[in-house]
Protein backbone atom coordinates (compact mmCIF):
# COMPACT_ATOMS: atom_id res chain seq x y z
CA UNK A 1 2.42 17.45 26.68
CA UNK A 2 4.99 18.28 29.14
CA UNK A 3 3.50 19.75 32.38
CA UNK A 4 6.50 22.38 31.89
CA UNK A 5 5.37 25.71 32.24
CA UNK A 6 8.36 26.94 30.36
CA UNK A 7 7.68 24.21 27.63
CA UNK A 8 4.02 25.34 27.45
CA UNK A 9 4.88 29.44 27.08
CA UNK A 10 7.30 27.98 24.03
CA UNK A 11 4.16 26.12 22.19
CA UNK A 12 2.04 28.87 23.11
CA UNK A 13 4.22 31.20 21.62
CA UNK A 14 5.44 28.84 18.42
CA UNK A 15 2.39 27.31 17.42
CA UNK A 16 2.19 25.82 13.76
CA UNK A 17 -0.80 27.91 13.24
CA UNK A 18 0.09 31.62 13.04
CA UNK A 19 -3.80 32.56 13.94
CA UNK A 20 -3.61 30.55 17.41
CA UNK A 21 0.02 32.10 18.24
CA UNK A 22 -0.54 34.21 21.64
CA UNK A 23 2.31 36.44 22.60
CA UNK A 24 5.19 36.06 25.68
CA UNK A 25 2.98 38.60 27.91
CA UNK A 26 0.17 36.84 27.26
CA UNK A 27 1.22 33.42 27.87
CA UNK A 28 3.23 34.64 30.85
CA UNK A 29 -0.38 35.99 32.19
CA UNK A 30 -2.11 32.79 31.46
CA UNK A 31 0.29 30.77 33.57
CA UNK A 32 0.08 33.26 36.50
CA UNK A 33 -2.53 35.92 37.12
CA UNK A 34 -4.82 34.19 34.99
CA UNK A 35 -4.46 30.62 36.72
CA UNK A 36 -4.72 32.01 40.22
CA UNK A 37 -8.08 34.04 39.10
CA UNK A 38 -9.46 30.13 37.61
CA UNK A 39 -8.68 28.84 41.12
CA UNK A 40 -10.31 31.76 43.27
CA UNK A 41 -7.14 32.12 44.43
CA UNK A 42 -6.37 35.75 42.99
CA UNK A 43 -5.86 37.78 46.40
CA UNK A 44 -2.70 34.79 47.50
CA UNK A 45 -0.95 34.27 44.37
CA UNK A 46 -0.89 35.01 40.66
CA UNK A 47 1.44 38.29 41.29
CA UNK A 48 3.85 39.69 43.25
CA UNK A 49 2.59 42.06 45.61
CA UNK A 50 2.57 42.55 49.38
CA UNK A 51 0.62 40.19 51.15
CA UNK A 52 0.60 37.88 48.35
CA UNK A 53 2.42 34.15 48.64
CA UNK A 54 5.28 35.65 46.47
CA UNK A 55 5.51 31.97 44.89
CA UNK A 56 8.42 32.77 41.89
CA UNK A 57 11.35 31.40 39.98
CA UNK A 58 14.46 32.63 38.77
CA UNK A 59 15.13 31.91 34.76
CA UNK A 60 18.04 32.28 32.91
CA UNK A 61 16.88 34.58 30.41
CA UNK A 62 14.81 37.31 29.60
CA UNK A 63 11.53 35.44 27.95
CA UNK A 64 10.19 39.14 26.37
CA UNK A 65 14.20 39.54 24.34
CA UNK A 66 14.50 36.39 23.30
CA UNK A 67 13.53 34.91 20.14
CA UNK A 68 10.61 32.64 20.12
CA UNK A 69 11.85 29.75 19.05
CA UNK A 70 14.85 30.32 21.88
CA UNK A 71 12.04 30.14 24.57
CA UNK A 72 12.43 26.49 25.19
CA UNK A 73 15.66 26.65 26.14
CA UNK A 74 14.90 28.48 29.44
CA UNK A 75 16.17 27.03 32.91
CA UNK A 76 14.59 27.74 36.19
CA UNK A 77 17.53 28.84 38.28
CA UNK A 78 15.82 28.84 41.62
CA UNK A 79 12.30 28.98 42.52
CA UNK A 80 10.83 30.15 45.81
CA UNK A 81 7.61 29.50 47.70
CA UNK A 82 6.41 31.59 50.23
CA UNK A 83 9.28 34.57 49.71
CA UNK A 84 11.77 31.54 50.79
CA UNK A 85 13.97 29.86 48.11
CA UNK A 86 12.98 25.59 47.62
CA UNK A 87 15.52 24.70 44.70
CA UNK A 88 18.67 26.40 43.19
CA UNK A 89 21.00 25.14 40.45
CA UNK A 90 23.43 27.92 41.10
């Protein structure tokens, strides 16, 4: 599997088997809050609040409008660590 978080909400989302299927919010969650709470790492990262890390990317869609199967086709616009931007394809 593709270490693609964007990839990974898609098959998350998609799966073959309808009774495994998680929704967007949900696989969103796991990817964020949820990973930061498995590394003891909750009150840095995980969301965006003040004091936090405010690690986040820019996408070029709106995951929780569009389609499921339109999921993979997500691009990270810019992503930013520590409030300060790293990458941009703009």
């Amino acid at each position: 599997m593709p270490m693609d978080p964007i990839y990974g909400i898609y098959s998350a989302v998609t799966h073959p088997n309808p009774a495994t299927r998680i929704t967007v919010e949900e696989a969103i969650r796991l990817y964020t809050a949820d990973a930061a709470y498995a590394s003891f790492e909750e009150q840095d990262k995980g969301t965006l609040a003040l004091g936090k890390l405010a690690d986040f990317i820019r996408i070029s869609g709106d995951p929780f409008t569009l389609k499921p199967e339109n999921l993979r086709n997500l691009k990270v616009l810019e992503t930013y660590v520590g409030g300060r931007q790293v990458f941009s394809s703009l």
